[in-house]
Protein backbone atom coordinates (compact mmCIF):
# COMPACT_ATOMS: atom_id res chain seq x y z
CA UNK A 1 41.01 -67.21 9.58
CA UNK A 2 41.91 -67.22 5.99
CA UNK A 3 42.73 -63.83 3.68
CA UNK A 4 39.70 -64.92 1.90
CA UNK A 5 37.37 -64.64 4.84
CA UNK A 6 38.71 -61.58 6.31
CA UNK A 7 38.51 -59.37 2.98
CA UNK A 8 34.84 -60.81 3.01
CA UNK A 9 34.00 -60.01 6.45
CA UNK A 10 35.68 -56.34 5.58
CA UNK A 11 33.35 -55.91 2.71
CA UNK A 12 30.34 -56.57 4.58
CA UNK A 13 31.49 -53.95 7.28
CA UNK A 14 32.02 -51.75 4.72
CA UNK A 15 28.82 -51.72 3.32
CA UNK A 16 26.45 -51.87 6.61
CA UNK A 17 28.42 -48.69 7.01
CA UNK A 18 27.31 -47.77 4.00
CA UNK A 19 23.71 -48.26 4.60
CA UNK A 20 23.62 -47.15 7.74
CA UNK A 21 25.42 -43.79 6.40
CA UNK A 22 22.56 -43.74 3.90
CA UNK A 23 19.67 -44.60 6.13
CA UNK A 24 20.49 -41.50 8.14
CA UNK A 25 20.97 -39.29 5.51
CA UNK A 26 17.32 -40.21 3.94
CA UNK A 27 16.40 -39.95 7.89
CA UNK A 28 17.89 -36.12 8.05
CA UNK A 29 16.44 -35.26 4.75
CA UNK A 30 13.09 -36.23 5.15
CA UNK A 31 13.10 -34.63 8.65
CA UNK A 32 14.69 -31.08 6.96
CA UNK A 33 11.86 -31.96 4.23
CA UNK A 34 8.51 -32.36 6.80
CA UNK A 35 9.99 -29.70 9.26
CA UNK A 36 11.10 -32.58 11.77
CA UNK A 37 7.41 -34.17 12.37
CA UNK A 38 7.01 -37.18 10.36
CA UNK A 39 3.95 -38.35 12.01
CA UNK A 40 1.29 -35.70 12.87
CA UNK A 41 -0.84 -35.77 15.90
CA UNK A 42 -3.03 -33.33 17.92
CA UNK A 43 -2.78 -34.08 21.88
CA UNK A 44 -5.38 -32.67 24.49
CA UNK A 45 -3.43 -33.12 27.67
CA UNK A 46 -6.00 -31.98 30.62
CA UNK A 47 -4.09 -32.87 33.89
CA UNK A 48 -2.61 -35.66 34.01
CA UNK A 49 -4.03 -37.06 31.28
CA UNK A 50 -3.04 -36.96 27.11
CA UNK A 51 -5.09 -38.03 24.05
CA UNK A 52 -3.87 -38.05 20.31
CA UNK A 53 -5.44 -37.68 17.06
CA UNK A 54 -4.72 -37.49 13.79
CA UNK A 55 -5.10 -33.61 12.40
CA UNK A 56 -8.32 -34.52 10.50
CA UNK A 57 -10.14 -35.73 13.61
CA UNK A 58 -9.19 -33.38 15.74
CA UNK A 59 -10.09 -30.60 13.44
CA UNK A 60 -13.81 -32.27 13.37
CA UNK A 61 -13.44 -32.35 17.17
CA UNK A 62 -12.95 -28.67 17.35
CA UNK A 63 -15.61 -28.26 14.90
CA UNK A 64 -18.22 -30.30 17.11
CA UNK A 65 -17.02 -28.24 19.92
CA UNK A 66 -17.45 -25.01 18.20
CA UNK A 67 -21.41 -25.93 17.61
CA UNK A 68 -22.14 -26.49 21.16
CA UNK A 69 -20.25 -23.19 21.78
CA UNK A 70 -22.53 -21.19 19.02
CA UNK A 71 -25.34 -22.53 20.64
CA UNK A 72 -24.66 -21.71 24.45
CA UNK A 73 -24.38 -24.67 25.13
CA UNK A 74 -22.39 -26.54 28.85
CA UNK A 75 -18.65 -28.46 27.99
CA UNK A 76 -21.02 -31.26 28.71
CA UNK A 77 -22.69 -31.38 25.39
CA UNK A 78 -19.55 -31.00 23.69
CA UNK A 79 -17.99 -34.90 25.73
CA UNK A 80 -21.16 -36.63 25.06
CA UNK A 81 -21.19 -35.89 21.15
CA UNK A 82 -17.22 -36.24 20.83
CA UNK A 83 -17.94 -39.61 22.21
CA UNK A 84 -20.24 -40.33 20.21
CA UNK A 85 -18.45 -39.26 17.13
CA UNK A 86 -15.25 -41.05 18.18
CA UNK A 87 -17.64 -44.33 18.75
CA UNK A 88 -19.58 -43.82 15.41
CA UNK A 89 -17.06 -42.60 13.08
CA UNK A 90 -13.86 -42.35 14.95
CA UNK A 91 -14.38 -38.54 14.18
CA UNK A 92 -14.21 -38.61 10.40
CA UNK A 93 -16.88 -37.70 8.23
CA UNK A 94 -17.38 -41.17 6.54
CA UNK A 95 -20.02 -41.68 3.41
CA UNK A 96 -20.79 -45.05 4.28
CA UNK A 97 -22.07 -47.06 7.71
CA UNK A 98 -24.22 -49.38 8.47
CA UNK A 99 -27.51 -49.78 6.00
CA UNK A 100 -27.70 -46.12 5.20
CA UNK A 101 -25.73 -44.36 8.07
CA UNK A 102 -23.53 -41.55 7.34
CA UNK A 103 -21.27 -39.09 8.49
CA UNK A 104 -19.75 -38.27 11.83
CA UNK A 105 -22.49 -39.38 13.80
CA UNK A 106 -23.86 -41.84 11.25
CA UNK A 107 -26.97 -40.60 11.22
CA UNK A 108 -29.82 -42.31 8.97
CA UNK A 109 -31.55 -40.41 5.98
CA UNK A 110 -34.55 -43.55 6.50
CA UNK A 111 -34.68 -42.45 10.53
CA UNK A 112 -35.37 -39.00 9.45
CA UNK A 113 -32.25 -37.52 10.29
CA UNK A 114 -32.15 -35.50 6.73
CA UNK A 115 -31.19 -36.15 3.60
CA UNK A 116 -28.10 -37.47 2.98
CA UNK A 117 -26.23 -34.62 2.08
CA UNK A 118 -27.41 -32.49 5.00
CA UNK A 119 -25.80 -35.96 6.61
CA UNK A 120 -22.59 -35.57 5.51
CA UNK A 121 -22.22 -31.69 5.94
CA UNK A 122 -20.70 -31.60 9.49
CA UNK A 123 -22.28 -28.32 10.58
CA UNK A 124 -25.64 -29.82 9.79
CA UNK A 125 -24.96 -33.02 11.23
CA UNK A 126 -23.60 -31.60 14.61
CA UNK A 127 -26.40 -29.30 15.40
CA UNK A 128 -28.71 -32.31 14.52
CA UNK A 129 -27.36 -33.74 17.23
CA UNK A 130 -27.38 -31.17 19.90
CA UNK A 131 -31.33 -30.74 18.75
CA UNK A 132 -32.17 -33.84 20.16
CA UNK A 133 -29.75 -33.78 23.06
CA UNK A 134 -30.95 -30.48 24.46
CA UNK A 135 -34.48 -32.40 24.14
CA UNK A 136 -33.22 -35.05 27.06
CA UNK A 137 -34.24 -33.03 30.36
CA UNK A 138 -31.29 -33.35 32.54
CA UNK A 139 -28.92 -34.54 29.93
CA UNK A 140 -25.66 -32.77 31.64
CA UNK A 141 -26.20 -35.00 34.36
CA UNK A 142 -26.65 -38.00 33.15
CA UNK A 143 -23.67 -40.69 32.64
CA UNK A 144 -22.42 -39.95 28.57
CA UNK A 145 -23.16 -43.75 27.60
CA UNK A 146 -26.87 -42.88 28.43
CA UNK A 147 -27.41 -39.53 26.88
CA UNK A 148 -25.64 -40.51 23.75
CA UNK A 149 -28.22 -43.10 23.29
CA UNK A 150 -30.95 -41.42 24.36
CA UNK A 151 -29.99 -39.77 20.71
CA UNK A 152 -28.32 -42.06 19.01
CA UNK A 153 -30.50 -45.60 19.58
CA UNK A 154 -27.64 -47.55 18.80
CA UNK A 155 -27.44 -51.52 19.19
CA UNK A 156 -24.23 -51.30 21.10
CA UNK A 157 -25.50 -48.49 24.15
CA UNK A 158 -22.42 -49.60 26.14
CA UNK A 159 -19.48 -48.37 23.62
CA UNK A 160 -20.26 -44.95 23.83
CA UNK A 161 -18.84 -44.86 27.29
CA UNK A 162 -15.10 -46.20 26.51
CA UNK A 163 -14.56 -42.60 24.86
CA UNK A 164 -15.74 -40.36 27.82
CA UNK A 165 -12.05 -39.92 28.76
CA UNK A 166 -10.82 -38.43 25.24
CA UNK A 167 -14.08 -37.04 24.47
CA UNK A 168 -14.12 -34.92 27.50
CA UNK A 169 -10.39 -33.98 27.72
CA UNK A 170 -10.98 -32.15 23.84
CA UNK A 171 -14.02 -31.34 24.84
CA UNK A 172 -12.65 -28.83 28.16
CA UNK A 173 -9.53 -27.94 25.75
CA UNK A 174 -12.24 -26.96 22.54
CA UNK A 175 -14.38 -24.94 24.59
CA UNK A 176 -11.99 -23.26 25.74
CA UNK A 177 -12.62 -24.38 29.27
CA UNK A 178 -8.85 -25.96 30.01
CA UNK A 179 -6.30 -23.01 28.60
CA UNK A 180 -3.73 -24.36 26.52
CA UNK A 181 -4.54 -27.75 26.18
CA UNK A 182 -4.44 -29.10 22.74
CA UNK A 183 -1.32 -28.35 20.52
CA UNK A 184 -0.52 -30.17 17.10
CA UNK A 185 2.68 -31.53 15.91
CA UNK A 186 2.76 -30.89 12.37
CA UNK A 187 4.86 -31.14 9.36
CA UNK A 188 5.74 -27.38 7.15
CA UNK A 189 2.89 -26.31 5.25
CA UNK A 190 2.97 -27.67 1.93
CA UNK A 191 0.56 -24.52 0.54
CA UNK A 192 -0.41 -20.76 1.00
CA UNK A 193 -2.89 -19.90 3.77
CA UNK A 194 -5.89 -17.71 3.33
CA UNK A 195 -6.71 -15.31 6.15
CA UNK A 196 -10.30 -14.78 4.73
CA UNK A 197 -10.77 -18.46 4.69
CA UNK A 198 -9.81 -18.89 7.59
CA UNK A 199 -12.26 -16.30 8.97
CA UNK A 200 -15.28 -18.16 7.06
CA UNK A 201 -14.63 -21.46 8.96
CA UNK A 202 -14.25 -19.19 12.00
CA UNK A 203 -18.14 -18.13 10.50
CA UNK A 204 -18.90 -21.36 9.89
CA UNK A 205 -18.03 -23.19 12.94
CA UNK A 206 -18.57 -20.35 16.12
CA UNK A 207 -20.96 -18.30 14.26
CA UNK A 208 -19.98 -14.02 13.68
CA UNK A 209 -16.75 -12.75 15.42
CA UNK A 210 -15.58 -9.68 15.20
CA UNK A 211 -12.33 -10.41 12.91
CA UNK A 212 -9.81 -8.61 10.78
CA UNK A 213 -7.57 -9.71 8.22
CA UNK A 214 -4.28 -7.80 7.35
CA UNK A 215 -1.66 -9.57 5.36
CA UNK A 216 -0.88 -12.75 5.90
CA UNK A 217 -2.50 -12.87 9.87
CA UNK A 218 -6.37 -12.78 11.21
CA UNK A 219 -7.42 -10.82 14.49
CA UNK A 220 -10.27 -12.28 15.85
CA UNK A 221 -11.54 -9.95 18.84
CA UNK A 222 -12.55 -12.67 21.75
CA UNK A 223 -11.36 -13.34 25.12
CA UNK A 224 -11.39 -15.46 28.18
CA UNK A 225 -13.27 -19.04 27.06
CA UNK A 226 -13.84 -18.14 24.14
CA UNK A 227 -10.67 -17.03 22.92
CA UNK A 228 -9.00 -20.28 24.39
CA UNK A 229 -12.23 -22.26 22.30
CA UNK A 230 -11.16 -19.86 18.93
CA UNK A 231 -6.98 -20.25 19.51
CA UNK A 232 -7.42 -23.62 19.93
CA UNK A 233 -10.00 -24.50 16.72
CA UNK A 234 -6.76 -22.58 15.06
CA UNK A 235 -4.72 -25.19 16.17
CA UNK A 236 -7.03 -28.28 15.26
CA UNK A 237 -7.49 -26.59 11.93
CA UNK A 238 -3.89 -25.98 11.08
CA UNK A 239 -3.40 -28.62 8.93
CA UNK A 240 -6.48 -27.92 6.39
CA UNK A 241 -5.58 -24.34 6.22
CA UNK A 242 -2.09 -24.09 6.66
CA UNK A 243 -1.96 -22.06 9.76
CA UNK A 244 1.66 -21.45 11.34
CA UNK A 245 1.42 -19.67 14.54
CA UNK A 246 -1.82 -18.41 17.43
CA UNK A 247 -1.49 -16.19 19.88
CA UNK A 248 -3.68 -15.21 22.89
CA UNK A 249 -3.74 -14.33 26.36
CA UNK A 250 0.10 -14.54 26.82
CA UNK A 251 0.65 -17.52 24.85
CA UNK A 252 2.02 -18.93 21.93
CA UNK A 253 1.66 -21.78 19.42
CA UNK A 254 4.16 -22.31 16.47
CA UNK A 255 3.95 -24.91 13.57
CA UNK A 256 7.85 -24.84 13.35
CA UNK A 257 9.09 -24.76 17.08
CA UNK A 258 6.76 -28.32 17.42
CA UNK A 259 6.91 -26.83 21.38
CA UNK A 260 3.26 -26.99 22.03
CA UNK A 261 1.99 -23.47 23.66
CA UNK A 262 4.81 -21.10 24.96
CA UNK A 263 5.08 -18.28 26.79
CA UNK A 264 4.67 -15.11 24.99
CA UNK A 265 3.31 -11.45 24.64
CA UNK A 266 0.02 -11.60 23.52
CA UNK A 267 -3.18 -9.96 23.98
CA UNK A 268 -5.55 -11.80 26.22
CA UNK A 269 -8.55 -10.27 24.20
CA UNK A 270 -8.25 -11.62 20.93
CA UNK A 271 -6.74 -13.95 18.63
CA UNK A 272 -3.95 -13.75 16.46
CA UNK A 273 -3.77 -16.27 13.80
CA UNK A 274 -0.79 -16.35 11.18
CA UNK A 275 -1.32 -18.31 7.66
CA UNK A 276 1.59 -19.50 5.49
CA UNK A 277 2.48 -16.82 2.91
């Protein structure tokens, strides 16, 4: 080998070192920068089985969820219209669809659904869809594919049932039926939380709870189900209200750790919720 070709080949060494050097030092600082989590996801892992989504969906998820609890209403509701949502929207609350659909459920101003901006208000749009769901006698019994379009009409009856899995694993972990079963991996909050916002999308979503705010952390006074449905919409919600940590009922959930739910003192009747300060 000439001298030529070895200082060459040493030069090129030299600087994939280089790069390499560099690429993990932009690797380290962006992880120092996000808090570790450069892609975030929400999981509902119900036995043996785990679904992701992005924060955004999952917070409409737990909002969904929240309805059917306000209104009394079986886990059941909760999978078919997460299905649906996930088929219709992919659980985002979209201002344009088909002709004039819109919103999570892509409902249709022309099919008297309401105007379009009751549409595209979530709230409103869920609980039109649980009104004509809890019209369908025997609805909780029926497979999800047929009760979602026994609301829905949709051309494509068939799709709704490829999302029963998801839509009933954050369905049980939103209602608060299967404890500890969603967690988010997030990145640091980039913004100051607001307990008393918090507690008016608490009003918003579940109705009134008993809550009080003091500093920089909510108590919200709620236990078994409901307390798992409440810690849980916490956790969904995170994201959009820069939420770090929930406890409840021995159990622990921290935006830094990126742990999921851990073992911990805390009160199994109600809620504590921590905002970034």
């Amino acid at each position: 080998m000439s001298r030529r070709r070895r200082v060459r080949g040493a030069v090129v060494l030299v600087l994939t070192i280089a790069l390499l050097a560099a690429g993990a030092l932009g690797i380290s600082s962006l992880l120092q920068r996000t808090g570790g989590v450069v892609n975030e996801t929400c999981t509902a892992t119900v036995g043996s089985d785990s679904y992701d989504l992005d924060p955004d969906q999952a917070a409409n998820a737990a909002l969904i969820s929240a309805v059917s609890v306000k209104r009394g209403l079986p886990a059941r509701a909760a999978s078919i219209a997460l299905a649906t949502a996930i088929q219709e929207s992919k659980l985002r609350n979209i201002t344009y669809g088909d002709r004039d659909s819109l919103g999570l459920f892509q409902q249709r101003p022309s099919q008297g659904w309401g105007t379009a901006a009751q549409i595209k208000d979530p709230v409103y749009a869920t609980n039109a869809f649980y009104d004509v769901l809890v019209k369908i006698q025997g609805y909780h019994d029926l497979p999800i594919t047929a009760a979602a379009q026994e609301v829905q009409r949709s051309g494509y009856p068939q799709a709704y049932a490829d999302h029963e899995p998801e839509g009933r694993a954050y369905a049980s972990a939103l209602t608060g039926q299967s404890p500890a079963a969603l967690s988010c991996a997030l990145r640091k909050a980039t913004g100051t939380g607001s307990p008393k916002a918090v507690a008016a999308s608490l009003d918003r979503a579940f109705g009134p709870l008993t809550a009080s705010a003091s500093g920089s952390g909510l108590t919200v006074t709620a236990s078994d189900a409901l307390g798992w449905a409440v810690a849980q919409w916490a956790v969904a919600n995170a994201k959009e209200l820069n939420i770090t940590a929930v406890s409840f009922d021995g159990q622990n959930w921290s935006r830094a750790d990126h742990k999921g739910w851990q073992k911990a003192s805390a009160a199994a009747d109600r809620v504590l919720i921590t905002v970034a300060g």
